[in-house]
C-alpha atoms as a PDB file:
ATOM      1  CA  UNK A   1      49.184 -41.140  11.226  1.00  0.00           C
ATOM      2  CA  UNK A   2      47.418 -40.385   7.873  1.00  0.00           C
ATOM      3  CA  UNK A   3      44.359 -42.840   9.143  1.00  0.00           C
ATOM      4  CA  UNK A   4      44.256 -40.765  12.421  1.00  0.00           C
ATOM      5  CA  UNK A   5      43.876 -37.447  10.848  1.00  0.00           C
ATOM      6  CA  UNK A   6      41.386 -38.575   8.182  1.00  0.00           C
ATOM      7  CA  UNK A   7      39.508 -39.472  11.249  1.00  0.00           C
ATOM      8  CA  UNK A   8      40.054 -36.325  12.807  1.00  0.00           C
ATOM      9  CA  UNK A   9      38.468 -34.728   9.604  1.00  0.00           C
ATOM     10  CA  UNK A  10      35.576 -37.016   9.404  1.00  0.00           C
ATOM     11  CA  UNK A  11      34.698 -36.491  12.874  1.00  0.00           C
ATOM     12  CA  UNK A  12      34.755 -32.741  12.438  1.00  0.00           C
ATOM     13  CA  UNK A  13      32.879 -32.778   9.470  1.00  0.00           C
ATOM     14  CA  UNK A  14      30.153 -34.877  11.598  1.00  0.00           C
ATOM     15  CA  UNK A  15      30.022 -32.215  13.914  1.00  0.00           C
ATOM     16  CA  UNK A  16      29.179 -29.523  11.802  1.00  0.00           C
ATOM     17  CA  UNK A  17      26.354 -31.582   9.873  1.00  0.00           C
ATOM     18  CA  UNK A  18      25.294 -32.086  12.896  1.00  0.00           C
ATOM     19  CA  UNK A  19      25.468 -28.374  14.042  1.00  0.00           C
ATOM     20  CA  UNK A  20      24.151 -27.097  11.076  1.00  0.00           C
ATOM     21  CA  UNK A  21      20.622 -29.847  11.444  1.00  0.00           C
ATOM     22  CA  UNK A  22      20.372 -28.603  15.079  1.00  0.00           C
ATOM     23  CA  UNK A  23      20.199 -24.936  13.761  1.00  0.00           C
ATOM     24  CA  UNK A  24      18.622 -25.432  10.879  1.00  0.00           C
ATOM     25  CA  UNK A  25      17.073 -22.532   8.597  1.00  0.00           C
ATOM     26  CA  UNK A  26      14.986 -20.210  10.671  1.00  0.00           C
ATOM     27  CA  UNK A  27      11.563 -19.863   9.911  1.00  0.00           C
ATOM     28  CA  UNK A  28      10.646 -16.540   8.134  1.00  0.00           C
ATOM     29  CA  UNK A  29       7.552 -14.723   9.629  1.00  0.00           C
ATOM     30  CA  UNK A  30       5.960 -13.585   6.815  1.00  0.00           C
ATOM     31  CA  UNK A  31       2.461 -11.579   8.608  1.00  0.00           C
ATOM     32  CA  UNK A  32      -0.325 -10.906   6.367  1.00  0.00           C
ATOM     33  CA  UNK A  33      -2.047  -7.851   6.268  1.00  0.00           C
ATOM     34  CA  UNK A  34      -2.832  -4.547   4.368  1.00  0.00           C
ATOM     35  CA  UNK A  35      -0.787  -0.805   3.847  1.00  0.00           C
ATOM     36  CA  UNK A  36      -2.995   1.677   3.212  1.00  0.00           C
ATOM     37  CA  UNK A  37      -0.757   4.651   1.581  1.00  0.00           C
ATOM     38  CA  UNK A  38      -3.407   7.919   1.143  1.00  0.00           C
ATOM     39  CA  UNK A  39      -2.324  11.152   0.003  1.00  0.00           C
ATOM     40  CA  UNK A  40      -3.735  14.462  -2.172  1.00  0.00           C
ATOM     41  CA  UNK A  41      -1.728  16.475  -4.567  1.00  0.00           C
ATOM     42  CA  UNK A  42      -2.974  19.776  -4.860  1.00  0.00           C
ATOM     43  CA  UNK A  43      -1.774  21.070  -8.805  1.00  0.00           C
ATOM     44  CA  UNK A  44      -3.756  22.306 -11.592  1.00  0.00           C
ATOM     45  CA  UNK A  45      -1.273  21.215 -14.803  1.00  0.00           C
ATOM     46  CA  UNK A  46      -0.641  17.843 -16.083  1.00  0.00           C
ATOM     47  CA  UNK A  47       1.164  16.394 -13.949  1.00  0.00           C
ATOM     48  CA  UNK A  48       2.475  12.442 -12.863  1.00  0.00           C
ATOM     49  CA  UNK A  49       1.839  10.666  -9.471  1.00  0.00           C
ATOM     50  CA  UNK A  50       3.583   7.526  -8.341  1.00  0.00           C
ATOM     51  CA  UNK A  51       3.936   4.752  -5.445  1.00  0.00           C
ATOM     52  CA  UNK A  52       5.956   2.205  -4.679  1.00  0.00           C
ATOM     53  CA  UNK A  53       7.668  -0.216  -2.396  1.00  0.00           C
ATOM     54  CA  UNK A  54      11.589  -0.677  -1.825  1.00  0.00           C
ATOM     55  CA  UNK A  55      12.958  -4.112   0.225  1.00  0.00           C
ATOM     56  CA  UNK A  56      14.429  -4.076   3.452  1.00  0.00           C
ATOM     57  CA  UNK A  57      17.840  -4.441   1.247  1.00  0.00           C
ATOM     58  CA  UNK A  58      16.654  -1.060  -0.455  1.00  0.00           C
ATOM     59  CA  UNK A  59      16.259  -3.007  -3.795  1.00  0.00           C
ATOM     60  CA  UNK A  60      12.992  -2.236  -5.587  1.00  0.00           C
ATOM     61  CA  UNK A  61       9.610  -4.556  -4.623  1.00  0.00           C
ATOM     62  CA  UNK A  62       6.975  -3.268  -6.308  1.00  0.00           C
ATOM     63  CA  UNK A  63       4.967   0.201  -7.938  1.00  0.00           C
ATOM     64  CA  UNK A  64       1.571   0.445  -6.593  1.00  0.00           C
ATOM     65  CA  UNK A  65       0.348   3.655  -8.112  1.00  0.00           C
ATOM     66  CA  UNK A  66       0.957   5.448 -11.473  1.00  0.00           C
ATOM     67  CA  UNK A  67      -0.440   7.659 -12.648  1.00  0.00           C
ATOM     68  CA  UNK A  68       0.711   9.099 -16.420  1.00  0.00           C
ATOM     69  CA  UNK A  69       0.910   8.137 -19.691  1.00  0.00           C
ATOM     70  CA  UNK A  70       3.232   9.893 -21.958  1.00  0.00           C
ATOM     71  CA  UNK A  71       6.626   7.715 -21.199  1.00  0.00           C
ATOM     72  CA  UNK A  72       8.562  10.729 -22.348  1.00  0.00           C
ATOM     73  CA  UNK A  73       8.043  12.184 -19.157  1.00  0.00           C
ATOM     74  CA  UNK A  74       8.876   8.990 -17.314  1.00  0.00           C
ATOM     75  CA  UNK A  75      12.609  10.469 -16.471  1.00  0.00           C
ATOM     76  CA  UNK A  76      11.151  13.227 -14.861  1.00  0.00           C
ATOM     77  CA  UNK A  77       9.861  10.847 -12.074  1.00  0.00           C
ATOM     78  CA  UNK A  78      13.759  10.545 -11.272  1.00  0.00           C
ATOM     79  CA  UNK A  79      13.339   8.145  -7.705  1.00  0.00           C
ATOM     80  CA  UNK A  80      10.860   6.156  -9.529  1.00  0.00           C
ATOM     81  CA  UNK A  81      12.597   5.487 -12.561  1.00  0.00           C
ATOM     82  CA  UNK A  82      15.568   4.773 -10.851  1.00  0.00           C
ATOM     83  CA  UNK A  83      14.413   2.298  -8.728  1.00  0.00           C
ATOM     84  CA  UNK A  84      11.739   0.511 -10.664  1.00  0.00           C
ATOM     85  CA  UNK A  85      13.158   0.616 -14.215  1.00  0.00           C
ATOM     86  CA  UNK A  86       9.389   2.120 -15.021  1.00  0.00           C
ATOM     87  CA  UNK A  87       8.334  -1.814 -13.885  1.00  0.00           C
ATOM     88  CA  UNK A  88       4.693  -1.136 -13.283  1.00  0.00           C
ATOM     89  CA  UNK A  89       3.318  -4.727 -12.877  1.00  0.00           C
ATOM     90  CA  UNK A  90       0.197  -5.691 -10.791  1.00  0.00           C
ATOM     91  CA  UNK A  91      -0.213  -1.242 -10.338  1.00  0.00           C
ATOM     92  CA  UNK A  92      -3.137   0.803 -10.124  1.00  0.00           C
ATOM     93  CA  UNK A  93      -2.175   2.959 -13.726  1.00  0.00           C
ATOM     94  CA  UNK A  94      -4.003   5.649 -15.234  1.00  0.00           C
ATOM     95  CA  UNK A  95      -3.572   9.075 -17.776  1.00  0.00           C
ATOM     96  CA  UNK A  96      -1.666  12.201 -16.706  1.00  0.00           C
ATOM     97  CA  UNK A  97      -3.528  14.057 -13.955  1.00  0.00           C
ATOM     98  CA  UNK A  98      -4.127  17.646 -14.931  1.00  0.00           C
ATOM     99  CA  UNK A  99      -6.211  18.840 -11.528  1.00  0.00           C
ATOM    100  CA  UNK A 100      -6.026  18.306  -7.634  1.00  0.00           C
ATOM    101  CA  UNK A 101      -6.540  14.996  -5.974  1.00  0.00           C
ATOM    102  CA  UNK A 102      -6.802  12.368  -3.288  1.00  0.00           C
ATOM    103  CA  UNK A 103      -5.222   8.951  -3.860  1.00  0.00           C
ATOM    104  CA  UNK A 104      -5.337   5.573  -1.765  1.00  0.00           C
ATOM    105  CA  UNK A 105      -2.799   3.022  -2.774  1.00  0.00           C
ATOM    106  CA  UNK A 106      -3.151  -0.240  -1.030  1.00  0.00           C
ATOM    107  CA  UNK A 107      -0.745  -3.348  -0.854  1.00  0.00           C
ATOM    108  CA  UNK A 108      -1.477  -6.636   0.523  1.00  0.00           C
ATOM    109  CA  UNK A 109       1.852  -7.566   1.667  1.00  0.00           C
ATOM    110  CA  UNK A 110       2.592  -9.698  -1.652  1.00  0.00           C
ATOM    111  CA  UNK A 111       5.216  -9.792  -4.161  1.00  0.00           C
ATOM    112  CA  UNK A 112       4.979  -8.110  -7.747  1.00  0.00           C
ATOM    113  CA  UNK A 113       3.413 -11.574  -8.736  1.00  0.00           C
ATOM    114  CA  UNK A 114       0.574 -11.028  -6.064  1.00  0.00           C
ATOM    115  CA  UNK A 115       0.964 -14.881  -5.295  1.00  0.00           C
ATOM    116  CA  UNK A 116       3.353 -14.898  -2.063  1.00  0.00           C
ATOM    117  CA  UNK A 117       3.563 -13.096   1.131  1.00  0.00           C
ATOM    118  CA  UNK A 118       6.918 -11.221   1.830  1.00  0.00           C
ATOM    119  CA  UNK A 119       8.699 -12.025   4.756  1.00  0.00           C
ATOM    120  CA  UNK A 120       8.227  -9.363   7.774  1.00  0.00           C
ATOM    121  CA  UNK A 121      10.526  -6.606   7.992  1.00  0.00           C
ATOM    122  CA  UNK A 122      11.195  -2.786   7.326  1.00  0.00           C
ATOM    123  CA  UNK A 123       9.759  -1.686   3.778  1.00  0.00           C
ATOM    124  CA  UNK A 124      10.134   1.700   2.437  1.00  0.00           C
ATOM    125  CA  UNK A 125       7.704   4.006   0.634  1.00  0.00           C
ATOM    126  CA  UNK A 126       8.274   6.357  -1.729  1.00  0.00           C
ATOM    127  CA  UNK A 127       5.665   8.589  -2.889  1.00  0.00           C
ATOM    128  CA  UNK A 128       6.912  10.995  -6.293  1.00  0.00           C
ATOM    129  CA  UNK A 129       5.044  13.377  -7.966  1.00  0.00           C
ATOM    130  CA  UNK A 130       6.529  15.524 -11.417  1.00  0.00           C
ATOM    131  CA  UNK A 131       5.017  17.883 -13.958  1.00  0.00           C
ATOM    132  CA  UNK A 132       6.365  19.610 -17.340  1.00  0.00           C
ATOM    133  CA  UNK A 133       7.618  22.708 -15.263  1.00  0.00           C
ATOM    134  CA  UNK A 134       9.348  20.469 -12.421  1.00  0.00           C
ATOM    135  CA  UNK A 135      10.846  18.663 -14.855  1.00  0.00           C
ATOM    136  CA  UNK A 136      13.618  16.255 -12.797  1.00  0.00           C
ATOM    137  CA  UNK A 137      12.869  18.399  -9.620  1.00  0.00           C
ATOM    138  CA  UNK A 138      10.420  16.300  -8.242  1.00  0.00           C
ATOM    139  CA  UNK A 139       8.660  16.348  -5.489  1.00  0.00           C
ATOM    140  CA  UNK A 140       9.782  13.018  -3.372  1.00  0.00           C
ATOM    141  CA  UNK A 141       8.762  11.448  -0.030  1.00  0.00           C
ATOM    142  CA  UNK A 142       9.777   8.671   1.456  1.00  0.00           C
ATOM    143  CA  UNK A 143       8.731   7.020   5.111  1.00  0.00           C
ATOM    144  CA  UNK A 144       9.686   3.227   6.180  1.00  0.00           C
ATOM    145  CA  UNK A 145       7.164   0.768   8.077  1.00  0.00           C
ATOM    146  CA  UNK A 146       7.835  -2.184   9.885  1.00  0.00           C
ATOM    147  CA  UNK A 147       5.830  -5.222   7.967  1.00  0.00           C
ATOM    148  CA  UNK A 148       4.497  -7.400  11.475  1.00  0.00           C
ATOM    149  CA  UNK A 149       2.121  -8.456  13.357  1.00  0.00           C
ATOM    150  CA  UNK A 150       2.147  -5.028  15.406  1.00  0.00           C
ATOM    151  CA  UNK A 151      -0.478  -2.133  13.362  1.00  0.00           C
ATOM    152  CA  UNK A 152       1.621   1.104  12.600  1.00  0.00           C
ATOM    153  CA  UNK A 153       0.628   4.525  11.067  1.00  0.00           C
ATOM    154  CA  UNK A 154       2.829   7.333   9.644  1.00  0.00           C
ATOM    155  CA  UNK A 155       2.309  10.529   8.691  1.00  0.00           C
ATOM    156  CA  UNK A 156       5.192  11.916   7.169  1.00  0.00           C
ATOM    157  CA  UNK A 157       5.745  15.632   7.074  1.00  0.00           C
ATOM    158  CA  UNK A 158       4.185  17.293   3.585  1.00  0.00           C
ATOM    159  CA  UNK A 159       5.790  18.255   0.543  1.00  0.00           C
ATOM    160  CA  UNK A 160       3.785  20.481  -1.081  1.00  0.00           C
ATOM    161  CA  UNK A 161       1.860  19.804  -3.618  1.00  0.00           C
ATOM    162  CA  UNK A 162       1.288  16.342  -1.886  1.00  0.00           C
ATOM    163  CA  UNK A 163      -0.081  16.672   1.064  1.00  0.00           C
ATOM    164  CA  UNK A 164      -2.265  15.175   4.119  1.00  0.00           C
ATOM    165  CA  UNK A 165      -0.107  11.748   3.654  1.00  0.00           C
ATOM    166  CA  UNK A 166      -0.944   9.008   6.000  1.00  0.00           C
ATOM    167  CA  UNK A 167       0.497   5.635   5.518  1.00  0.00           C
ATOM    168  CA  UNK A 168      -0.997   2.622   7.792  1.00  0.00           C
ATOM    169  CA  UNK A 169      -0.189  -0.987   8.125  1.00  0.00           C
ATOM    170  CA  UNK A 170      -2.934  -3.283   9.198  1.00  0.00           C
ATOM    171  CA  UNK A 171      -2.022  -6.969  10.000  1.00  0.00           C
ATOM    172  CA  UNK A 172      -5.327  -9.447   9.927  1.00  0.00           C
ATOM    173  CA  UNK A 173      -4.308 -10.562  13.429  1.00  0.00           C
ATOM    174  CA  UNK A 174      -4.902  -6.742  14.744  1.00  0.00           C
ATOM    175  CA  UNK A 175      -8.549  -6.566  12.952  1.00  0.00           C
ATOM    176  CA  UNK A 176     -11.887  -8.622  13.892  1.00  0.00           C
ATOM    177  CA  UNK A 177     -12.354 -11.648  11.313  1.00  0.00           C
ATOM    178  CA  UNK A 178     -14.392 -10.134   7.992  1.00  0.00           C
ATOM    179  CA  UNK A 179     -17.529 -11.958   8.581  1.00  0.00           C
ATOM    180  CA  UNK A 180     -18.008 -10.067  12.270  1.00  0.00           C
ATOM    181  CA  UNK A 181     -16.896  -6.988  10.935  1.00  0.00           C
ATOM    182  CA  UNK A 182     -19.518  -7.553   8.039  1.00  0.00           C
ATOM    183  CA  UNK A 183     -22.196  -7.674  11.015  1.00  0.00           C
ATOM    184  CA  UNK A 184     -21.105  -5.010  12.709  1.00  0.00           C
ATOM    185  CA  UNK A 185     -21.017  -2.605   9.951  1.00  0.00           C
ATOM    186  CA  UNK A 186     -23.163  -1.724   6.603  1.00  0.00           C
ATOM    187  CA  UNK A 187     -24.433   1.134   4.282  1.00  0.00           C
ATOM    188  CA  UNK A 188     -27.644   2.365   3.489  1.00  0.00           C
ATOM    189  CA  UNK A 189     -29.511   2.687   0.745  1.00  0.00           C
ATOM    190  CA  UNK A 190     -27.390   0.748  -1.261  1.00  0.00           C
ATOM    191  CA  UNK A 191     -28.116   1.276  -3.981  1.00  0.00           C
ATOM    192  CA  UNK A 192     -28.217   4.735  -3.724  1.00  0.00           C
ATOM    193  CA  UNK A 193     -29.324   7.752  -5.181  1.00  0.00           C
ATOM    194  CA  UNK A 194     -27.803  10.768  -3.795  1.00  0.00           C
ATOM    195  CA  UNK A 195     -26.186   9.694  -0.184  1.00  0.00           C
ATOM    196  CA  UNK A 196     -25.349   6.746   2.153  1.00  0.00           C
ATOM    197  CA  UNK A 197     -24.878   6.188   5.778  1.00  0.00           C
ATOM    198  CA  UNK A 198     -22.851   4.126   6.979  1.00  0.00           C
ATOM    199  CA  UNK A 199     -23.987   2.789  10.714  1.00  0.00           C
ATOM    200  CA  UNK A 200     -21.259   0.792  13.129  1.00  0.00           C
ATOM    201  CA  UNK A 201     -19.238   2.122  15.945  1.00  0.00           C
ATOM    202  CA  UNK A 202     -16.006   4.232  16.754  1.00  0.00           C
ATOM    203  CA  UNK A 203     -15.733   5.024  12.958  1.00  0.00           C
ATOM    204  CA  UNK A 204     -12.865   7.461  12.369  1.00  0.00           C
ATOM    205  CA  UNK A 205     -13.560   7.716   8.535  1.00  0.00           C
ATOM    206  CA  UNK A 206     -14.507   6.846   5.086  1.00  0.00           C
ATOM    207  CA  UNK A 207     -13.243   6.704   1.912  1.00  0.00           C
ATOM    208  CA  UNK A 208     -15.192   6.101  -1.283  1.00  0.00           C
ATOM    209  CA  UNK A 209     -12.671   4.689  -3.975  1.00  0.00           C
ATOM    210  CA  UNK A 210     -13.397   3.369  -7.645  1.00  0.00           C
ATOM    211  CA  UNK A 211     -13.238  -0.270  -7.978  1.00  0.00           C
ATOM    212  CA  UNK A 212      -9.027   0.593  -8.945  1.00  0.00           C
ATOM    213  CA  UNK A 213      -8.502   2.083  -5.852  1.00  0.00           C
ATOM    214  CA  UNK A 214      -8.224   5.794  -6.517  1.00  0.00           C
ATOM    215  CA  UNK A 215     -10.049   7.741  -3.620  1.00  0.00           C
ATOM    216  CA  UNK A 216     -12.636   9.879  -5.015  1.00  0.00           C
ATOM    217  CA  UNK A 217     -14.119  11.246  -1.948  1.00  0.00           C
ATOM    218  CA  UNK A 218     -13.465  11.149   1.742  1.00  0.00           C
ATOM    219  CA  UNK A 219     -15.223  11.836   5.449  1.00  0.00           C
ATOM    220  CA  UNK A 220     -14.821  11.769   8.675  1.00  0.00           C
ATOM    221  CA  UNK A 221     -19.103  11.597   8.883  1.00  0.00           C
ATOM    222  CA  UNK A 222     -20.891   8.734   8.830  1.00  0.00           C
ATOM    223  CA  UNK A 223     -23.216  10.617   6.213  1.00  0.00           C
ATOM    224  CA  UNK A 224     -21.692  11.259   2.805  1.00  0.00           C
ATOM    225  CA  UNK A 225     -22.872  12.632  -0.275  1.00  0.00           C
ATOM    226  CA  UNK A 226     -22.713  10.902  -3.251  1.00  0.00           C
ATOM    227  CA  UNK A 227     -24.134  13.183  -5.538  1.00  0.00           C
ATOM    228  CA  UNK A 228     -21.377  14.589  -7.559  1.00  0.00           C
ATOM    229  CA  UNK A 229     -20.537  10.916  -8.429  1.00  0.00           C
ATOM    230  CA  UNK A 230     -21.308   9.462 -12.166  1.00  0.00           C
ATOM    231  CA  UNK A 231     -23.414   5.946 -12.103  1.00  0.00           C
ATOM    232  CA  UNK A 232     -21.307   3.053 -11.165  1.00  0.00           C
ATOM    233  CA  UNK A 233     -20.020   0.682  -8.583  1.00  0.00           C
ATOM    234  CA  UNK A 234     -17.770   2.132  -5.933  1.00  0.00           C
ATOM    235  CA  UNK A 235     -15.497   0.698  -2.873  1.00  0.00           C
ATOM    236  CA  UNK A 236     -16.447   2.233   0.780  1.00  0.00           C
ATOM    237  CA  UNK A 237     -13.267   1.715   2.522  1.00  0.00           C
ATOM    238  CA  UNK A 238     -14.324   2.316   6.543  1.00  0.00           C
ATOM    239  CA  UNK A 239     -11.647   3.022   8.948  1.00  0.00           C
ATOM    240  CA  UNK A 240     -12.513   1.994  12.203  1.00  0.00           C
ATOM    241  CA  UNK A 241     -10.386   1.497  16.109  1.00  0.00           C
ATOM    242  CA  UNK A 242     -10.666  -2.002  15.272  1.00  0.00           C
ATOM    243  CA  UNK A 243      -9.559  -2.513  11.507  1.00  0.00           C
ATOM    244  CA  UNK A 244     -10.840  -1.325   8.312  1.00  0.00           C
ATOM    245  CA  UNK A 245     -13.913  -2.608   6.319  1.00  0.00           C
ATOM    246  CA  UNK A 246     -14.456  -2.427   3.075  1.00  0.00           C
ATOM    247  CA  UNK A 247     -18.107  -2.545   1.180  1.00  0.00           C
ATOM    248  CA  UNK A 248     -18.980  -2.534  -2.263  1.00  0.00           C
ATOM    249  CA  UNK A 249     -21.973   0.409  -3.169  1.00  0.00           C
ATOM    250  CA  UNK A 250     -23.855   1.043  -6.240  1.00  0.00           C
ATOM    251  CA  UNK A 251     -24.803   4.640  -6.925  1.00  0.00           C
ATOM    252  CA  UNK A 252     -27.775   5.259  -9.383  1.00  0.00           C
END
């Protein structure tokens, strides 16, 4: 009887090795791609700016913009601090902003390491911004995107000071491969002195960033000026119906 049920168990245990092969561990889809997060805070006191990205779980992922540099204030960003622990690894990060502007924050779909692709899913962002006379009443915004191989854009409601927000998920399978859309589009005189154009088709905007990412000007022309800008290298980020494109441009 003993030998009969030992059997019995062996047999079952069969089965479900055999059950679990047949299932196995699923695949996780893990699309790459790029979130554009843009955004302008209109203030004229010192005040702090931040990004970041929460998991599908809600646990913290990763900060993608800060903006601020006295850590006493730190608290004051209380959704940021909470969730990140101040972790700023692999972030755009720059002084206290004491006057009104626009801000891109970009994320390739990586971890904090920037060595591995997430796996697809619903990511939240969470946009914060805090001075001395908000103190822990911040002003906080937060929207949630589905990581995949379908594009998506947001634009969650304003809360002033931060305003025009527009937050846009482009997967590579959605754009044309980077060495068409190189063809397809380019600016002129590059260098440049004073102003570029920038010549391609259905082009629904522009954005000229520094090399860190922070959006310095932007246009819905395919003219811009350039003239207000220092000397230096610059990104021009080009939104287009078919993906974005981004070119490096000197100005003189």
């Amino acid at each position: 009887m003993r030998k009969i049920i030992l059997n019995i168990l062996m047999l079952f245990a069969v089965i479900l090795f055999i059950s679990a092969q047949e299932s196995g561990p699923q695949a996780t889809t893990a699309t790459a791609g790029t979130l554009t997060v843009t955004s302008t805070v209109s203030y004229s006191s010192p005040y702090y700016y931040a990004v970041w990205l929460n998991n599908p779980g809600g646990t913290f992922l990763r900060t993608l913009t800060m903006y601020g540099n006295n850590t006493k204030y730190y608290s004051d960003l209380v959704h940021w601090n909470s969730d990140s622990n101040t972790n700023k690894t692999n972030a755009v990060t720059g002084a206290t902003k004491s006057s009104s502007s626009p801000y891109t924050s970009t994320w390739n779909g990586t971890d904090q390491a920037n060595s591995t692709q997430v796996a697809d899913g619903d990511y939240t962002v969470r946009i914060e911004m805090s001075s001395e006379s908000y103190g822990t009443n911040s002003k906080y915004i937060t929207a949630t995107f589905s990581k995949g191989p379908n594009a998506q854009t947001l634009t969650p409601t304003n809360v002033s000071p931060i305003l025009n927000i527009s937050i846009k998920w482009l997967p590579v399978n959605t754009a044309i491969n980077n060495v068409e859309m190189d063809k397809l589009y380019s600016v002129y005189p590059n260098p440049a002195i004073s102003s570029i154009f920038v010549s391609g088709s259905n082009i629904k905007g522009v954005d000229i960033c520094s090399l860190s990412g922070e959006m310095i000007l932007n246009s819905k022309e395919q003219s811009i000026n350039l003239s207000t800008l220092t000397k230096g290298v610059y990104l021009a980020v080009i939104y287009t119906k078919s993906g974005t494109v981004v070119k490096k441009i000197e100005k003189l």
